[in-house]
PDB file of N, CA and C in Angstrom:
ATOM      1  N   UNK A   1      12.515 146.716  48.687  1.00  0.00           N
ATOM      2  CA  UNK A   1      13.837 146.512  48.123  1.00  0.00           C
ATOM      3  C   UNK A   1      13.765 145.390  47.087  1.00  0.00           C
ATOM      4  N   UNK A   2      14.799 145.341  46.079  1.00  0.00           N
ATOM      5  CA  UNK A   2      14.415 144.245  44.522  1.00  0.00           C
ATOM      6  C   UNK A   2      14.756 143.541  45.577  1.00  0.00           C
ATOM      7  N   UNK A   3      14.850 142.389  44.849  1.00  0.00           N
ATOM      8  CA  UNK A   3      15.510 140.762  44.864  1.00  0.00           C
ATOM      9  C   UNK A   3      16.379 140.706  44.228  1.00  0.00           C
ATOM     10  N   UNK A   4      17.459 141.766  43.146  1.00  0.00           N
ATOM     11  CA  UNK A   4      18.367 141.330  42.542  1.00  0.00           C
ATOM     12  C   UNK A   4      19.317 142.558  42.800  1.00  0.00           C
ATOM     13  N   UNK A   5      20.596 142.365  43.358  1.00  0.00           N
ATOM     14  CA  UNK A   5      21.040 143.075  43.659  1.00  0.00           C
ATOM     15  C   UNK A   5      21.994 144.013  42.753  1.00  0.00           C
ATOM     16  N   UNK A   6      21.843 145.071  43.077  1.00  0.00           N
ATOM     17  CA  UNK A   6      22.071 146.392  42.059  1.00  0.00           C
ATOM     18  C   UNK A   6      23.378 145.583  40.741  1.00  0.00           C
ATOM     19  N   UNK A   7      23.418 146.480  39.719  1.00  0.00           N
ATOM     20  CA  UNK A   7      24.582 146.487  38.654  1.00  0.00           C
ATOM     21  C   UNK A   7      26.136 146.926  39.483  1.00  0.00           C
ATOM     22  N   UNK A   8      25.991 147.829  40.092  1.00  0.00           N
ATOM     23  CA  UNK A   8      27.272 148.381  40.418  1.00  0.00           C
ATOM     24  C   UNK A   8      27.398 148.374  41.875  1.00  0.00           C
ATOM     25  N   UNK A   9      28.556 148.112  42.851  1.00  0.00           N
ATOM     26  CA  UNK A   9      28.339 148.134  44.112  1.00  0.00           C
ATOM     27  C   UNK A   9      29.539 147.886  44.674  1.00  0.00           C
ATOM     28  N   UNK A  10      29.913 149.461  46.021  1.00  0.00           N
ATOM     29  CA  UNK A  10      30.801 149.733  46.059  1.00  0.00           C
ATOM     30  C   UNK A  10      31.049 149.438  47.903  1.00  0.00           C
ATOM     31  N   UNK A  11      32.285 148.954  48.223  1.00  0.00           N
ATOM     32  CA  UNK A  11      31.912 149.075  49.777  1.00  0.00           C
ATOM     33  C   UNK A  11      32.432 150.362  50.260  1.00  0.00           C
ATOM     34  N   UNK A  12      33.053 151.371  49.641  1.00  0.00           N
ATOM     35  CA  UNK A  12      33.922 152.769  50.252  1.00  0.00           C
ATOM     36  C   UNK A  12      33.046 153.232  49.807  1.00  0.00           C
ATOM     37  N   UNK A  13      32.482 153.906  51.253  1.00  0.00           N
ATOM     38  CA  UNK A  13      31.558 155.242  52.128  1.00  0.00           C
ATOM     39  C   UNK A  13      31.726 156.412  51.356  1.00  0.00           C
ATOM     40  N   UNK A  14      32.951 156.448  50.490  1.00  0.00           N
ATOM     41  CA  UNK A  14      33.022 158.191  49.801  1.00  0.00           C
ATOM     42  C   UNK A  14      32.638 157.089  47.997  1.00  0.00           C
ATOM     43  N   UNK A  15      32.608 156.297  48.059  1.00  0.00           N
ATOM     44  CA  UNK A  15      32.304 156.273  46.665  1.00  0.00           C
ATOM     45  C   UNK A  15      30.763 156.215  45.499  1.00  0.00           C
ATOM     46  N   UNK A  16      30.258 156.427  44.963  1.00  0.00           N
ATOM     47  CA  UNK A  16      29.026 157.255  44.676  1.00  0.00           C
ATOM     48  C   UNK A  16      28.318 155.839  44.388  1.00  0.00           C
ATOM     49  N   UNK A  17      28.811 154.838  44.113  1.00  0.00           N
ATOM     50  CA  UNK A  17      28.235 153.269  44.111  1.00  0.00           C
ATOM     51  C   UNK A  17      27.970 152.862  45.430  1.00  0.00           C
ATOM     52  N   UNK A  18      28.286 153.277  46.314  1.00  0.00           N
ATOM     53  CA  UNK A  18      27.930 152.880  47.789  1.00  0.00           C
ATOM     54  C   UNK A  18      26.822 152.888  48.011  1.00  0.00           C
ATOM     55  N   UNK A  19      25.743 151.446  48.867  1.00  0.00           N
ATOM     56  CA  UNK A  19      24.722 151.583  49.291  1.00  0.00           C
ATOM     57  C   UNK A  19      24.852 151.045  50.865  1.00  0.00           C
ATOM     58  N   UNK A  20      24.889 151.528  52.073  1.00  0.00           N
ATOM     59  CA  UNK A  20      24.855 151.000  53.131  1.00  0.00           C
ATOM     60  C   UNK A  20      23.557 149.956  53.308  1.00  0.00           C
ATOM     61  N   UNK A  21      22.297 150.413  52.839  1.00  0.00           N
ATOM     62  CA  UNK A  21      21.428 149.212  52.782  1.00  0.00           C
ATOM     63  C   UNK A  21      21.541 147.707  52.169  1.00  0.00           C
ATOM     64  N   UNK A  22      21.374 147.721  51.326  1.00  0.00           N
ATOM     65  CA  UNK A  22      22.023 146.883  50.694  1.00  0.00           C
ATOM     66  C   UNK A  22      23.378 146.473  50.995  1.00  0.00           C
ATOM     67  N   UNK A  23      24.333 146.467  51.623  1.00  0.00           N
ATOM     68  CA  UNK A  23      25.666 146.215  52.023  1.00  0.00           C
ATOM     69  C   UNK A  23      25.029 145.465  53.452  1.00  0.00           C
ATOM     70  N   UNK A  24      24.224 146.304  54.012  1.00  0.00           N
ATOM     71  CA  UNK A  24      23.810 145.035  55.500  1.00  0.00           C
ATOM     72  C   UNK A  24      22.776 143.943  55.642  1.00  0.00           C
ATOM     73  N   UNK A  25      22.395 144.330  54.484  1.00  0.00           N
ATOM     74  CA  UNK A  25      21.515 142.756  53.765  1.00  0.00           C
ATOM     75  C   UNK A  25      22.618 141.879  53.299  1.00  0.00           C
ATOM     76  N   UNK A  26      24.066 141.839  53.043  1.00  0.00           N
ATOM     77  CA  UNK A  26      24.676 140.938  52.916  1.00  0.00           C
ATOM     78  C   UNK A  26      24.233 140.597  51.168  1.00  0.00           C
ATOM     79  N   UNK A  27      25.589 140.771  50.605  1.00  0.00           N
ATOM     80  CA  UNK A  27      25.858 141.015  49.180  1.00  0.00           C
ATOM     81  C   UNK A  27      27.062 139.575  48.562  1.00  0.00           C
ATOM     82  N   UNK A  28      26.729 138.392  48.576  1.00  0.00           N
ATOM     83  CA  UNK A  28      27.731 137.851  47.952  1.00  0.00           C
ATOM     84  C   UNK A  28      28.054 138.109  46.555  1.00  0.00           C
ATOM     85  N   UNK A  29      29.672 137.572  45.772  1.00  0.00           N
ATOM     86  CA  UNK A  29      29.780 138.080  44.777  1.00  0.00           C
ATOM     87  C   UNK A  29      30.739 136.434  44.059  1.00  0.00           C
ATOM     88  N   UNK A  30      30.071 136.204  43.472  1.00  0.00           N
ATOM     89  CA  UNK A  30      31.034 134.852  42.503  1.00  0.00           C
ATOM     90  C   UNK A  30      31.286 135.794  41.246  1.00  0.00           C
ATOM     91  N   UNK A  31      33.206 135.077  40.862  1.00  0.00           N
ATOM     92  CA  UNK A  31      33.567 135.580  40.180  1.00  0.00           C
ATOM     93  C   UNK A  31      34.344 134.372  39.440  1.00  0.00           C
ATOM     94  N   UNK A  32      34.298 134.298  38.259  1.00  0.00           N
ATOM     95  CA  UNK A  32      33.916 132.712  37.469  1.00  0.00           C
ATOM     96  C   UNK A  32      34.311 131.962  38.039  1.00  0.00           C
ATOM     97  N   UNK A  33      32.471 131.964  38.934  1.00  0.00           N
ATOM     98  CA  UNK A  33      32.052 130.581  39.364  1.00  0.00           C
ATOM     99  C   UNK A  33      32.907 130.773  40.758  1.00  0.00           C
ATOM    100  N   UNK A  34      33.441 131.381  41.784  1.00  0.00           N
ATOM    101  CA  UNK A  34      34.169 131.218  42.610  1.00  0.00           C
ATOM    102  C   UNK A  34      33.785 132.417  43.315  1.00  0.00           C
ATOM    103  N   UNK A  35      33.205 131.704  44.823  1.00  0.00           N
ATOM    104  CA  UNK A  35      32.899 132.663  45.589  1.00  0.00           C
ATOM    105  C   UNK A  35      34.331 133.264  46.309  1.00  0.00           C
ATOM    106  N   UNK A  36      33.854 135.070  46.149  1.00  0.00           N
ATOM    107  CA  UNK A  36      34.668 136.063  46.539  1.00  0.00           C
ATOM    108  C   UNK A  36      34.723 136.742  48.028  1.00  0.00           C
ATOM    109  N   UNK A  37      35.476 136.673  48.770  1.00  0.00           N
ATOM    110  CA  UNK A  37      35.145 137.430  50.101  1.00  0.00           C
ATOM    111  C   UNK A  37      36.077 138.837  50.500  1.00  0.00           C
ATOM    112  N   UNK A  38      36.880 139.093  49.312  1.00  0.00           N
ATOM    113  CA  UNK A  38      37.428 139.778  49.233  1.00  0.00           C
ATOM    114  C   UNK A  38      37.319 141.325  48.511  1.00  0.00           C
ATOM    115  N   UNK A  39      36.114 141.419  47.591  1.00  0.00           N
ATOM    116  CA  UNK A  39      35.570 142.457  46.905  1.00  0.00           C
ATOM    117  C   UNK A  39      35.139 143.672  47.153  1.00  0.00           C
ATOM    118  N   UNK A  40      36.242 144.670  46.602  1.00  0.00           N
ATOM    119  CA  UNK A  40      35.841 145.975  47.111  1.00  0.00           C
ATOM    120  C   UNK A  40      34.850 146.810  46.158  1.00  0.00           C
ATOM    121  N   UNK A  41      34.811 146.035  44.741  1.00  0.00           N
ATOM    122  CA  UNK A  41      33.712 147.321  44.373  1.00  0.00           C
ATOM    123  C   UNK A  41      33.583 145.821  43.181  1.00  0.00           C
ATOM    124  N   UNK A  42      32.354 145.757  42.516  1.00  0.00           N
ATOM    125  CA  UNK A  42      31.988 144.902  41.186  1.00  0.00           C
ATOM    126  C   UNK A  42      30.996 145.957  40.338  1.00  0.00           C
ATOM    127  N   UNK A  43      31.287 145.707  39.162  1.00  0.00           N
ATOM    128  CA  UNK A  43      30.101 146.264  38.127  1.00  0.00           C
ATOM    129  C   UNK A  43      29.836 144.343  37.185  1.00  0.00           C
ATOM    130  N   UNK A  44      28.544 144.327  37.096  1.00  0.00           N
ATOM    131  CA  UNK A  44      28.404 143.137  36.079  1.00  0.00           C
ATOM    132  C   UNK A  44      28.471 143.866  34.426  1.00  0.00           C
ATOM    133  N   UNK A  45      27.812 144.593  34.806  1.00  0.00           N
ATOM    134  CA  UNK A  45      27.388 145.082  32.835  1.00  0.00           C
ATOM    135  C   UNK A  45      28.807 145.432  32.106  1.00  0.00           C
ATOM    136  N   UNK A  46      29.619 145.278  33.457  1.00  0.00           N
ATOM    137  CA  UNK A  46      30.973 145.863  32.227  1.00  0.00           C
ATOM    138  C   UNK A  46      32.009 144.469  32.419  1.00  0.00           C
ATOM    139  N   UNK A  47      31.150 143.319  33.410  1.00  0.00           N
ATOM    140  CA  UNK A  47      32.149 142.706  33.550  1.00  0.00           C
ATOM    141  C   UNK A  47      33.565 142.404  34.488  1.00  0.00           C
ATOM    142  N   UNK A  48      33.461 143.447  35.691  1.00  0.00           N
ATOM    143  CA  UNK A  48      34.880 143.562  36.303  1.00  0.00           C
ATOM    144  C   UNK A  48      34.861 143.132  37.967  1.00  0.00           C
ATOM    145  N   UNK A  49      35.817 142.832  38.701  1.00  0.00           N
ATOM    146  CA  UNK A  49      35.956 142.850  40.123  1.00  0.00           C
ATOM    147  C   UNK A  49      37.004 143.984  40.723  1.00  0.00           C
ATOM    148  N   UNK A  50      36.818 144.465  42.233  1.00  0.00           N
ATOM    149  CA  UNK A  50      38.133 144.967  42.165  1.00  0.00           C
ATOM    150  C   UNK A  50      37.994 144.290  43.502  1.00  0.00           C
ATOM    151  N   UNK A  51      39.087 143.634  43.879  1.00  0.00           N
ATOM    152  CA  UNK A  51      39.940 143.042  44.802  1.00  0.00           C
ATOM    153  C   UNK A  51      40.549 143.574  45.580  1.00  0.00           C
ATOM    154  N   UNK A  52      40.433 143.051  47.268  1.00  0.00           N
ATOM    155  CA  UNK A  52      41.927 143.921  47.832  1.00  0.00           C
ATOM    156  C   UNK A  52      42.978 143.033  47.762  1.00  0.00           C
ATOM    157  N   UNK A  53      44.096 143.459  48.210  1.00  0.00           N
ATOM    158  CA  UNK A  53      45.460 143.215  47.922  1.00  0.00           C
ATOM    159  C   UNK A  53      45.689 143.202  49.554  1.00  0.00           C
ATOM    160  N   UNK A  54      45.530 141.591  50.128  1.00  0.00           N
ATOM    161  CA  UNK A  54      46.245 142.070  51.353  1.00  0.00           C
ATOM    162  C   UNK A  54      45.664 142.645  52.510  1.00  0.00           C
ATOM    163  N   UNK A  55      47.289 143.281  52.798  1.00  0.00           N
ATOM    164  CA  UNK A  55      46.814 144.254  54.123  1.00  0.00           C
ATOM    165  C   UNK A  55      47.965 145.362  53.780  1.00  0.00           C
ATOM    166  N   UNK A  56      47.603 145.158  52.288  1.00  0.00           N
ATOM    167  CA  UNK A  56      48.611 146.588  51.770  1.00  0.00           C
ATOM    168  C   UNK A  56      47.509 148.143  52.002  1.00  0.00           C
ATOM    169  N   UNK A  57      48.155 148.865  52.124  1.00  0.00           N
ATOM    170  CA  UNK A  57      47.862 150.687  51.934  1.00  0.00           C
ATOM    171  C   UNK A  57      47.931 151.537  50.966  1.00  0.00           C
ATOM    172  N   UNK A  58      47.547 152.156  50.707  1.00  0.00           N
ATOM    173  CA  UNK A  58      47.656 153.781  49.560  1.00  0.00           C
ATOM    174  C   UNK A  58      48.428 154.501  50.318  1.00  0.00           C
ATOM    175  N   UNK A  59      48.927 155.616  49.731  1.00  0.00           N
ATOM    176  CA  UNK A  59      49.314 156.827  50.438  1.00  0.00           C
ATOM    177  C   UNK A  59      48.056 157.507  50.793  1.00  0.00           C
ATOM    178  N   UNK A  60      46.760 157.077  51.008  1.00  0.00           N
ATOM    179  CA  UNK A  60      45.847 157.519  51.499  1.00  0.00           C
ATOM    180  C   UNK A  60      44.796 156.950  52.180  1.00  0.00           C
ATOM    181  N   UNK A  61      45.819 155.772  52.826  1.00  0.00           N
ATOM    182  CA  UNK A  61      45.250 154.850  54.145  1.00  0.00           C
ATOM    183  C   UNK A  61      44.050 153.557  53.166  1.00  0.00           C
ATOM    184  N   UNK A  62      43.777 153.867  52.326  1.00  0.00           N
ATOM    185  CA  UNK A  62      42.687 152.632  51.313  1.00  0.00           C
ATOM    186  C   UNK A  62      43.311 151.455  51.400  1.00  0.00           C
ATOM    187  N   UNK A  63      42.536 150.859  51.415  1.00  0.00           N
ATOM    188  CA  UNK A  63      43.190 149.187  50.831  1.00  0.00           C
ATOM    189  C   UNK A  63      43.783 149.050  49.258  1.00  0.00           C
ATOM    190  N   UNK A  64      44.794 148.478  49.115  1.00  0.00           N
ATOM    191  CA  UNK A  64      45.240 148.136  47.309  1.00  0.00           C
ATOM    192  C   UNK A  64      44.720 147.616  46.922  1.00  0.00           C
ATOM    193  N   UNK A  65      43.744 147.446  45.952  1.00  0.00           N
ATOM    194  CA  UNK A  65      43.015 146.738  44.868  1.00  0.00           C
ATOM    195  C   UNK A  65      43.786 146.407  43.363  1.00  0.00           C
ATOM    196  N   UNK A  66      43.284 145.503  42.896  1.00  0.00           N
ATOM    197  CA  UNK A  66      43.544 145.127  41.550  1.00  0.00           C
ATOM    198  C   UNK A  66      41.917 144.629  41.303  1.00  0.00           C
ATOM    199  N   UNK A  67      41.896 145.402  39.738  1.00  0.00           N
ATOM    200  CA  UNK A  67      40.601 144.672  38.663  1.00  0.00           C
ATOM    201  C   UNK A  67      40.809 143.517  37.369  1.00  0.00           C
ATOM    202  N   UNK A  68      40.052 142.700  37.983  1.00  0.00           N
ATOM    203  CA  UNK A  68      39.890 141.522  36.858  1.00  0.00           C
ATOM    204  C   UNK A  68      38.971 141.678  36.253  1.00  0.00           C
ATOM    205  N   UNK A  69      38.955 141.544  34.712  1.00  0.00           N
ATOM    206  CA  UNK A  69      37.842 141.198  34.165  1.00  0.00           C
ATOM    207  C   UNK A  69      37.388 140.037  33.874  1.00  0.00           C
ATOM    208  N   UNK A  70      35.676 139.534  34.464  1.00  0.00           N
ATOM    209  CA  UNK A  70      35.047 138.300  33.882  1.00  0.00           C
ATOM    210  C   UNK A  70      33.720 138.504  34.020  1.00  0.00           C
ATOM    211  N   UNK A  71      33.001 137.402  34.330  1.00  0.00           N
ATOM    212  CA  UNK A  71      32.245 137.097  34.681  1.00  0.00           C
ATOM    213  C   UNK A  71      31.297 137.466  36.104  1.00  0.00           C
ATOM    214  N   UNK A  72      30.781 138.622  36.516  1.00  0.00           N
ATOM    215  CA  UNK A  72      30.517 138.243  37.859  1.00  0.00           C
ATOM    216  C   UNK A  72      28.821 137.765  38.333  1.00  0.00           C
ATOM    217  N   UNK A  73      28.935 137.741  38.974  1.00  0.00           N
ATOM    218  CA  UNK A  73      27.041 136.879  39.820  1.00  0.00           C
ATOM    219  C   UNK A  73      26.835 137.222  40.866  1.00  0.00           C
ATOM    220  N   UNK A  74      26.369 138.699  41.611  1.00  0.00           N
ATOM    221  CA  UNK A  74      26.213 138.927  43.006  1.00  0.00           C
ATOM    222  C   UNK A  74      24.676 138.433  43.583  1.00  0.00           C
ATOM    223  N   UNK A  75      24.714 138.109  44.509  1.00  0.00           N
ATOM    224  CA  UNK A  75      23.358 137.926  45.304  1.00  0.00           C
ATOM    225  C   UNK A  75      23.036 138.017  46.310  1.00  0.00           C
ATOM    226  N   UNK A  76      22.367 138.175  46.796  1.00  0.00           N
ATOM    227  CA  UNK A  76      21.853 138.113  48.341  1.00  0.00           C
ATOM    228  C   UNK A  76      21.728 136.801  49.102  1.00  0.00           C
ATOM    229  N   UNK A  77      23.012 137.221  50.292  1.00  0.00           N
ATOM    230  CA  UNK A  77      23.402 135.852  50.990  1.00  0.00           C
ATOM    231  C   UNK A  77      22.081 135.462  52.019  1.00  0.00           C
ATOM    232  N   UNK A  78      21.340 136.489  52.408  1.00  0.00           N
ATOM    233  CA  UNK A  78      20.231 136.090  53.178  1.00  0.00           C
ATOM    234  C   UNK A  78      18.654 135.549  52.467  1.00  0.00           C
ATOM    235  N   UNK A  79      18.937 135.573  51.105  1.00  0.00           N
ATOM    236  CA  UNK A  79      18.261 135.003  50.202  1.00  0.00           C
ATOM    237  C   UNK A  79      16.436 135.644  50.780  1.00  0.00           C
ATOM    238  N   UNK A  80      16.179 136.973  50.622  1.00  0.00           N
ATOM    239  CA  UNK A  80      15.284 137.744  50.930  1.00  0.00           C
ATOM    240  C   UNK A  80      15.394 138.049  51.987  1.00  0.00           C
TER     241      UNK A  80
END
């Protein structure tokens, strides 16, 4: 497995960015400069976070997200 953790990375099981490996190696994500514990999906190359909202719902049981764009820096919290 790299040492640098993927470009894109999703935590929902139906979404095609999903890696369960990598997700149980423990994935932190700073987002300018401010660690995130809340992150449901990040891409760096484009720049974005998506956030949950809460303990809000969809009409299809998901968590509510909102995307920011900045800066992000994911890494591996178990540091190898």
């Amino acid at each position: 497995m790299s040492e640098t953790p993927p470009d894109r990375l999703a935590t929902d099981p139906a979404s095609p960015h999903h890696d369960a490996e990598i997700l149980a190696r423990g994935v932190g994500v700073r987002f300018k400069g401010v660690e995130k514990t809340n992150v449901d999906e990040y891409c760096v190359s484009e720049g974005w976070v998506r956030l949950t909202v809460g303990t809000t719902v969809d009409r299809a049981g998901k968590p509510m997200t909102i995307k920011l764009q900045g800066p992000v820096e994911p890494y591996f919290r178990d540091e190898g």
